[in-house]
PDB file of N, CA and C in Angstrom:
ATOM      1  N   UNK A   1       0.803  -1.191   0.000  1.00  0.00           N
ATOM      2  CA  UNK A   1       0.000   0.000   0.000  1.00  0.00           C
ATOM      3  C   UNK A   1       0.852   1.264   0.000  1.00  0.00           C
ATOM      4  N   UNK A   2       1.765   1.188   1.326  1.00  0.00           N
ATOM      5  CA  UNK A   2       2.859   2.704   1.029  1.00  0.00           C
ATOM      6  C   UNK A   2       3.193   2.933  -0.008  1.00  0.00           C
ATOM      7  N   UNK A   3       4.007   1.528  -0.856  1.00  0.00           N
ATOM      8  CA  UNK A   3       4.908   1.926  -1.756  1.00  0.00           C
ATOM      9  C   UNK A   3       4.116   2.118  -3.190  1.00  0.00           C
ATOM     10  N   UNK A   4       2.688   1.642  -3.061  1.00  0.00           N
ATOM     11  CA  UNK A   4       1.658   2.129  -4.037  1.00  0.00           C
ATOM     12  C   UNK A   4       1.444   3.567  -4.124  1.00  0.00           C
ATOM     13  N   UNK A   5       1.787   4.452  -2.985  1.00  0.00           N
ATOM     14  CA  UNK A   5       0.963   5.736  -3.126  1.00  0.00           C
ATOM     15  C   UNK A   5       2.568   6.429  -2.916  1.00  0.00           C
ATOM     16  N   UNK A   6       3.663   5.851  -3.426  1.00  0.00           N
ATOM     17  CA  UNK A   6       4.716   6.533  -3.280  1.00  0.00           C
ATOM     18  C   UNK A   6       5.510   6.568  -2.477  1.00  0.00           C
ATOM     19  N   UNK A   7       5.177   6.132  -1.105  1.00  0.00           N
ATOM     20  CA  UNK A   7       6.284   5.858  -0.370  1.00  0.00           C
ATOM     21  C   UNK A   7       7.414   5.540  -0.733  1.00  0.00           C
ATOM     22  N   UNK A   8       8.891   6.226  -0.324  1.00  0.00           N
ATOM     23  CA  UNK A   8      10.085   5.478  -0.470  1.00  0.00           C
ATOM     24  C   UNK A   8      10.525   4.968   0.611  1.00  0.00           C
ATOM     25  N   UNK A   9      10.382   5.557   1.708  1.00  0.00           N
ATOM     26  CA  UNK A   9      10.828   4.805   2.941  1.00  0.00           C
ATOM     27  C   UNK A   9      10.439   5.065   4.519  1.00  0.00           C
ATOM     28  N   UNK A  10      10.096   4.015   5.605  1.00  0.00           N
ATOM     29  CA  UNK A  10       9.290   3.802   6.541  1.00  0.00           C
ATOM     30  C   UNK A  10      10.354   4.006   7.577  1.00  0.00           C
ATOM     31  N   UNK A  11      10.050   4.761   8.254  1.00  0.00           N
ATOM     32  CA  UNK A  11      10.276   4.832   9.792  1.00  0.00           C
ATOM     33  C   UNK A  11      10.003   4.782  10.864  1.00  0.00           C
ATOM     34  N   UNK A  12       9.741   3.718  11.805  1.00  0.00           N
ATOM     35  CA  UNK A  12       8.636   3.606  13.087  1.00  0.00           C
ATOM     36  C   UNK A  12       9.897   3.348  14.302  1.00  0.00           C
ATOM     37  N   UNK A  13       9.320   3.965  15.379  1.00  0.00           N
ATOM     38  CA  UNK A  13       9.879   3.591  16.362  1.00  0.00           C
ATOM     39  C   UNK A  13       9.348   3.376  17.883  1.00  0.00           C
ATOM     40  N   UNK A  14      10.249   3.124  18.862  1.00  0.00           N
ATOM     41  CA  UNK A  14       9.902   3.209  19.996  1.00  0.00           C
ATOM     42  C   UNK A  14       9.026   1.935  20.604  1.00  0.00           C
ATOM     43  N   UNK A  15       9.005   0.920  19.941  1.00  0.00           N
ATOM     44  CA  UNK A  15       8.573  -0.063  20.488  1.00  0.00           C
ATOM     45  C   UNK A  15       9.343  -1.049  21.480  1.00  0.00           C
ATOM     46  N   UNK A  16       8.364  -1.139  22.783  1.00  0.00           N
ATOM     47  CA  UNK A  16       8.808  -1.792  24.122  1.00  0.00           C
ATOM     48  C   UNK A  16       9.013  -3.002  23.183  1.00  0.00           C
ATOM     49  N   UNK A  17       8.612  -3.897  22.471  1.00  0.00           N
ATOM     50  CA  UNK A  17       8.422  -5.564  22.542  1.00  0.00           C
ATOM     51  C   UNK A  17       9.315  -5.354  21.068  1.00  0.00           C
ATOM     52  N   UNK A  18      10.092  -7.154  21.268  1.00  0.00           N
ATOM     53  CA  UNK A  18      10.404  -7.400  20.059  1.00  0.00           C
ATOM     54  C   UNK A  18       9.352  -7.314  18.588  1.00  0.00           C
ATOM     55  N   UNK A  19       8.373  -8.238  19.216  1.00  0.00           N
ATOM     56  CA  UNK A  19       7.380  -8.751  18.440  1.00  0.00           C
ATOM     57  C   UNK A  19       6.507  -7.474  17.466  1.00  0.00           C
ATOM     58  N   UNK A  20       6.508  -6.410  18.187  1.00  0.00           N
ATOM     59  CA  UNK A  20       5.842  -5.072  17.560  1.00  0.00           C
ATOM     60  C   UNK A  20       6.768  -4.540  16.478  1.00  0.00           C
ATOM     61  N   UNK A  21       8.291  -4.702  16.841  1.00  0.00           N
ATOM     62  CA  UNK A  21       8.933  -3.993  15.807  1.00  0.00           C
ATOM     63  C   UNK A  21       8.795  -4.895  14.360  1.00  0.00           C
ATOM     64  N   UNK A  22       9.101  -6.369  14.444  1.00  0.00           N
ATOM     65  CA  UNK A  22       9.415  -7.201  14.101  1.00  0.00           C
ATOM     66  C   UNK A  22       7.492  -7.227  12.926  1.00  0.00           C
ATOM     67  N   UNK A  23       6.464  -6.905  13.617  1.00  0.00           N
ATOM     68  CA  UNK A  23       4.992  -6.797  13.015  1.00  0.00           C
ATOM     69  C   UNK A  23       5.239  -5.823  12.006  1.00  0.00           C
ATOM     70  N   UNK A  24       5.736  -4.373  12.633  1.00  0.00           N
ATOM     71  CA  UNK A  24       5.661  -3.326  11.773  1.00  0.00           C
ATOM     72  C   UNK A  24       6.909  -3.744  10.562  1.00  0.00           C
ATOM     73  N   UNK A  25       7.708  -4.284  10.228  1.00  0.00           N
ATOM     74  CA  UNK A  25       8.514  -4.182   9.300  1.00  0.00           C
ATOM     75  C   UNK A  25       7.751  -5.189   8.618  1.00  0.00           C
ATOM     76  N   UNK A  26       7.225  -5.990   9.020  1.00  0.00           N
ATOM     77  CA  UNK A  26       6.749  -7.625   7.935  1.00  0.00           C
ATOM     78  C   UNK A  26       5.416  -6.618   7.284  1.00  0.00           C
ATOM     79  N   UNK A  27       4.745  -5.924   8.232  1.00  0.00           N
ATOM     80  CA  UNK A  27       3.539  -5.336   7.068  1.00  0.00           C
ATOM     81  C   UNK A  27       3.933  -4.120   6.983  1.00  0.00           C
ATOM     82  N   UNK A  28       4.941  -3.059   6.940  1.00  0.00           N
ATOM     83  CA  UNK A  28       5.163  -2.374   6.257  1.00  0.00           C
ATOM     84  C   UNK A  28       5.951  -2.081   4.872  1.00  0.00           C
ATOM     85  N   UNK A  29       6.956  -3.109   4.880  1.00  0.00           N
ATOM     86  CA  UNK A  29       7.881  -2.790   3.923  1.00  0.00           C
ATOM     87  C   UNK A  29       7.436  -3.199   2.737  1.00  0.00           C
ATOM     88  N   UNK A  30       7.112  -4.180   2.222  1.00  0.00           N
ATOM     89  CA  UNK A  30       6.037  -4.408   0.855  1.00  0.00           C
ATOM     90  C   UNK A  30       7.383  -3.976  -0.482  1.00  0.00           C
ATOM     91  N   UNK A  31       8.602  -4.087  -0.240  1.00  0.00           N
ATOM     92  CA  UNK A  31       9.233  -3.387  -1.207  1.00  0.00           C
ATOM     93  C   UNK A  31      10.240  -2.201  -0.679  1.00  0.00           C
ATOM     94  N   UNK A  32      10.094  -1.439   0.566  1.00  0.00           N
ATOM     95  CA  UNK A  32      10.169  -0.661   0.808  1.00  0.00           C
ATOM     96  C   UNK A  32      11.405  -0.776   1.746  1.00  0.00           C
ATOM     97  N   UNK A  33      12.617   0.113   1.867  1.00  0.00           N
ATOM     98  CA  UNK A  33      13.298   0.117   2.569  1.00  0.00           C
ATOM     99  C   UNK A  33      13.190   0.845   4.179  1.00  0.00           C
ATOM    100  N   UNK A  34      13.586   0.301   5.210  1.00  0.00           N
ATOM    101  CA  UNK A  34      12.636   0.556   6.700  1.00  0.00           C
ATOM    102  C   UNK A  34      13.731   0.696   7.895  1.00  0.00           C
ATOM    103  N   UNK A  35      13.558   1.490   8.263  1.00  0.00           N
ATOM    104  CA  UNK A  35      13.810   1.685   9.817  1.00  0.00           C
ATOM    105  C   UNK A  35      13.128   1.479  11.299  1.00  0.00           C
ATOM    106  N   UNK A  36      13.976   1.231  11.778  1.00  0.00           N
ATOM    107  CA  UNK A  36      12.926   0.654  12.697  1.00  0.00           C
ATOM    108  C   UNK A  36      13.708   0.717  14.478  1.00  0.00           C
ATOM    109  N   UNK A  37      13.505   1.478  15.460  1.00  0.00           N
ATOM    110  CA  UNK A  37      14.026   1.765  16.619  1.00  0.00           C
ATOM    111  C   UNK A  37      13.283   0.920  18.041  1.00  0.00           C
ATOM    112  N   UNK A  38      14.029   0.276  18.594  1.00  0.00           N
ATOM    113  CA  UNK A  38      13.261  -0.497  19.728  1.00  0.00           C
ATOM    114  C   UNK A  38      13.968  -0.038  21.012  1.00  0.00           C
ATOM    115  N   UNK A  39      13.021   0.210  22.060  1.00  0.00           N
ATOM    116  CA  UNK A  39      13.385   0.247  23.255  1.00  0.00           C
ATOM    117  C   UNK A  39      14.119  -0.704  24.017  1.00  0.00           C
ATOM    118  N   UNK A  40      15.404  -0.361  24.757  1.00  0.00           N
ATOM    119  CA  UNK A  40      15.773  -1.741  25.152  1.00  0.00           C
ATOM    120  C   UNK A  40      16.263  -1.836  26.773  1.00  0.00           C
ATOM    121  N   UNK A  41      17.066  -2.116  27.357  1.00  0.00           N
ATOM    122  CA  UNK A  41      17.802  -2.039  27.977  1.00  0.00           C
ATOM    123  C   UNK A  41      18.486  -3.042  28.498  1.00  0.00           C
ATOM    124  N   UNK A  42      19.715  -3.399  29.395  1.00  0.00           N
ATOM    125  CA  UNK A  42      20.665  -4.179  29.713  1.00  0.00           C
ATOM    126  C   UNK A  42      20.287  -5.626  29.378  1.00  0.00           C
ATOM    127  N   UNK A  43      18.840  -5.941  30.011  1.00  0.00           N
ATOM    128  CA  UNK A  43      18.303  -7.301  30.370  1.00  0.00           C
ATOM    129  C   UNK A  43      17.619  -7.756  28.979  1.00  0.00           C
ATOM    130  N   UNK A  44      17.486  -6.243  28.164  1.00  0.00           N
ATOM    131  CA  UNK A  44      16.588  -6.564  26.820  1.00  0.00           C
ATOM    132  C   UNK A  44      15.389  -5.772  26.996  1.00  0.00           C
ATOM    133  N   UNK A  45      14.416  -6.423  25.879  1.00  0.00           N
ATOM    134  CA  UNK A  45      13.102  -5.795  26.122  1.00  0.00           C
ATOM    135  C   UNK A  45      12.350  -5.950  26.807  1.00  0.00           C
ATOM    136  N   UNK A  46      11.043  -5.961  26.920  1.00  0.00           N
ATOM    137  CA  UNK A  46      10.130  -6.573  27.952  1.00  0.00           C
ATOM    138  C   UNK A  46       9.896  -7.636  28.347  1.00  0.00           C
ATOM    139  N   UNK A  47      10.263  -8.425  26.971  1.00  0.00           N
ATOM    140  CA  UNK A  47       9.953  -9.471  26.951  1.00  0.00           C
ATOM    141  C   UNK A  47      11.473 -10.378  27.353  1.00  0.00           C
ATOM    142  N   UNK A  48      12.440  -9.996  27.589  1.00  0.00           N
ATOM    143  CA  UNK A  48      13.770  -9.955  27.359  1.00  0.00           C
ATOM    144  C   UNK A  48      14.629  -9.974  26.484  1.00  0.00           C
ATOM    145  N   UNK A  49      14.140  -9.746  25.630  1.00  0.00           N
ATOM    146  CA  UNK A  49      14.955 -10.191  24.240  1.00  0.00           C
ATOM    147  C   UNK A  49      15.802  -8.879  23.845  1.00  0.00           C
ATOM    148  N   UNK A  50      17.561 -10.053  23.944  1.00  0.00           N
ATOM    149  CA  UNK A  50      18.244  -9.022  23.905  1.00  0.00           C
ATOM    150  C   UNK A  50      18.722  -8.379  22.918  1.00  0.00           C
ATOM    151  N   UNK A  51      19.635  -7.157  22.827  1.00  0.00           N
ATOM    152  CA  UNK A  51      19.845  -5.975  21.901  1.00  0.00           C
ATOM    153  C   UNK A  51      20.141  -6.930  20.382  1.00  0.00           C
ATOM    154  N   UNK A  52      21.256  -7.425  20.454  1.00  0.00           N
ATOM    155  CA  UNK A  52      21.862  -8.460  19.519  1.00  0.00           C
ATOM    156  C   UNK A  52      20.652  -9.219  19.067  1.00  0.00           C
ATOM    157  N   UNK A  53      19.825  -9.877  19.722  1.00  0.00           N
ATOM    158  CA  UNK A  53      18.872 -10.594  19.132  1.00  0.00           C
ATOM    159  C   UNK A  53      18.219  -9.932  18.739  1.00  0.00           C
ATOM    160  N   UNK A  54      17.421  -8.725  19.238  1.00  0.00           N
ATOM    161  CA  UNK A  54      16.300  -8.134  18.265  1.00  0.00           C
ATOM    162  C   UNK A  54      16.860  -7.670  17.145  1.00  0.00           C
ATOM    163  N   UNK A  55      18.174  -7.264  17.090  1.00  0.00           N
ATOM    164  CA  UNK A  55      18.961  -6.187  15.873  1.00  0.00           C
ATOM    165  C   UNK A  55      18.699  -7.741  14.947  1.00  0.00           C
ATOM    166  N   UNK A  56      19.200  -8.446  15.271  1.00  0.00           N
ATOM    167  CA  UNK A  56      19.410  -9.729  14.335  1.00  0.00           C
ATOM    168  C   UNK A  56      17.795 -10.534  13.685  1.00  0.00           C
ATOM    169  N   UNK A  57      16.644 -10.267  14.521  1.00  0.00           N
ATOM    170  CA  UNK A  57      15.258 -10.901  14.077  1.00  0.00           C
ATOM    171  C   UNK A  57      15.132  -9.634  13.307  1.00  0.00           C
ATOM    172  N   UNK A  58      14.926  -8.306  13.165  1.00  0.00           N
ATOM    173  CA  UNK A  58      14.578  -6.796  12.685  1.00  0.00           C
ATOM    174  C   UNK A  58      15.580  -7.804  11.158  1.00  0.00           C
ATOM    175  N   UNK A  59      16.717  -7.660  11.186  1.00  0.00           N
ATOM    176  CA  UNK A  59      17.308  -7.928   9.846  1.00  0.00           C
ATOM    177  C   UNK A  59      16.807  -8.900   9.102  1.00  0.00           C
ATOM    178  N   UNK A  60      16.570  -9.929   9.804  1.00  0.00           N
ATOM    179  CA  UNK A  60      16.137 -11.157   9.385  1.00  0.00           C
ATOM    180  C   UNK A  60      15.035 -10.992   8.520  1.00  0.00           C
ATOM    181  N   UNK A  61      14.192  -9.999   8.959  1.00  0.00           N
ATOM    182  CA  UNK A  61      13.020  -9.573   8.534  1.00  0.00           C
ATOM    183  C   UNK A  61      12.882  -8.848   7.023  1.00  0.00           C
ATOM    184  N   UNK A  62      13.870  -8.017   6.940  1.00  0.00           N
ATOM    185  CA  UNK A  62      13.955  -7.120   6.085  1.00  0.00           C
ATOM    186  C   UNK A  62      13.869  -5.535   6.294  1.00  0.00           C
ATOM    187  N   UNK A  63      14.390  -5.503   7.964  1.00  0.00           N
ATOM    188  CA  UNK A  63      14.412  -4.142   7.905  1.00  0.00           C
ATOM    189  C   UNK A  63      16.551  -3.528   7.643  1.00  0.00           C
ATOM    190  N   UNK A  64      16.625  -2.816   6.623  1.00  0.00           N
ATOM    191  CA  UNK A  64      17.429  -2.119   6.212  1.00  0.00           C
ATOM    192  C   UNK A  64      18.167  -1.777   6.885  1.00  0.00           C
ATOM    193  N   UNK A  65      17.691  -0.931   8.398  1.00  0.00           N
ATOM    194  CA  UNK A  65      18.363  -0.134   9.317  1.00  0.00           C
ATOM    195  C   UNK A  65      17.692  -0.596  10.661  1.00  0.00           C
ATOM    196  N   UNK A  66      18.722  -0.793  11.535  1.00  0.00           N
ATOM    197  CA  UNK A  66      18.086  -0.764  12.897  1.00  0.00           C
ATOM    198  C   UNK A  66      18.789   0.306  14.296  1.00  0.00           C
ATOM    199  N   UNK A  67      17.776   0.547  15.055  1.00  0.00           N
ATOM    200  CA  UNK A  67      18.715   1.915  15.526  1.00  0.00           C
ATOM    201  C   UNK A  67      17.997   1.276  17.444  1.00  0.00           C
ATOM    202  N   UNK A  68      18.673   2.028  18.221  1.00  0.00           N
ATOM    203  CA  UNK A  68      17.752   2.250  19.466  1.00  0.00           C
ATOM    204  C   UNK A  68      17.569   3.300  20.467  1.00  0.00           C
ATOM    205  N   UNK A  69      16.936   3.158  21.465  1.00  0.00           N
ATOM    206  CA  UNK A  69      16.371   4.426  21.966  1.00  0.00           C
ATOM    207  C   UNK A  69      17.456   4.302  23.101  1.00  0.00           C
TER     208      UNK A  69
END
């Protein structure tokens, strides 16, 4: 749909959970190159999942760039 109405590229952030960042890149990117920022800290996310692992499921996915808060 974005990249139908022109979108070139997606940026979402600030998500506590792996699983939210990991949602927004599978139905946003459609083609589209994506960014994507997750909340984290020492122990990980909420769920615990740590920095290395989420950076690594986000790629896995097809997001382009991964950044954090």
């Amino acid at each position: 749909m974005a990249a139908q109405a022109g979108v070139d590229f997606v940026i979402a952030e600030t998500f506590p959970f792996c699983e939210e960042a990991l949602l927004a890149v599978r139905e946003s990117l459609r083609g589209l190159a994506a960014s994507r920022r997750s909340r984290s800290s020492r122990t990980g996310d909420f769920d615990g999942v740590r920095v290395a692992e989420a950076c690594r499921r986000l790629a896995d996915a097809g997001a382009d760039v991964v950044g954090l808060n």
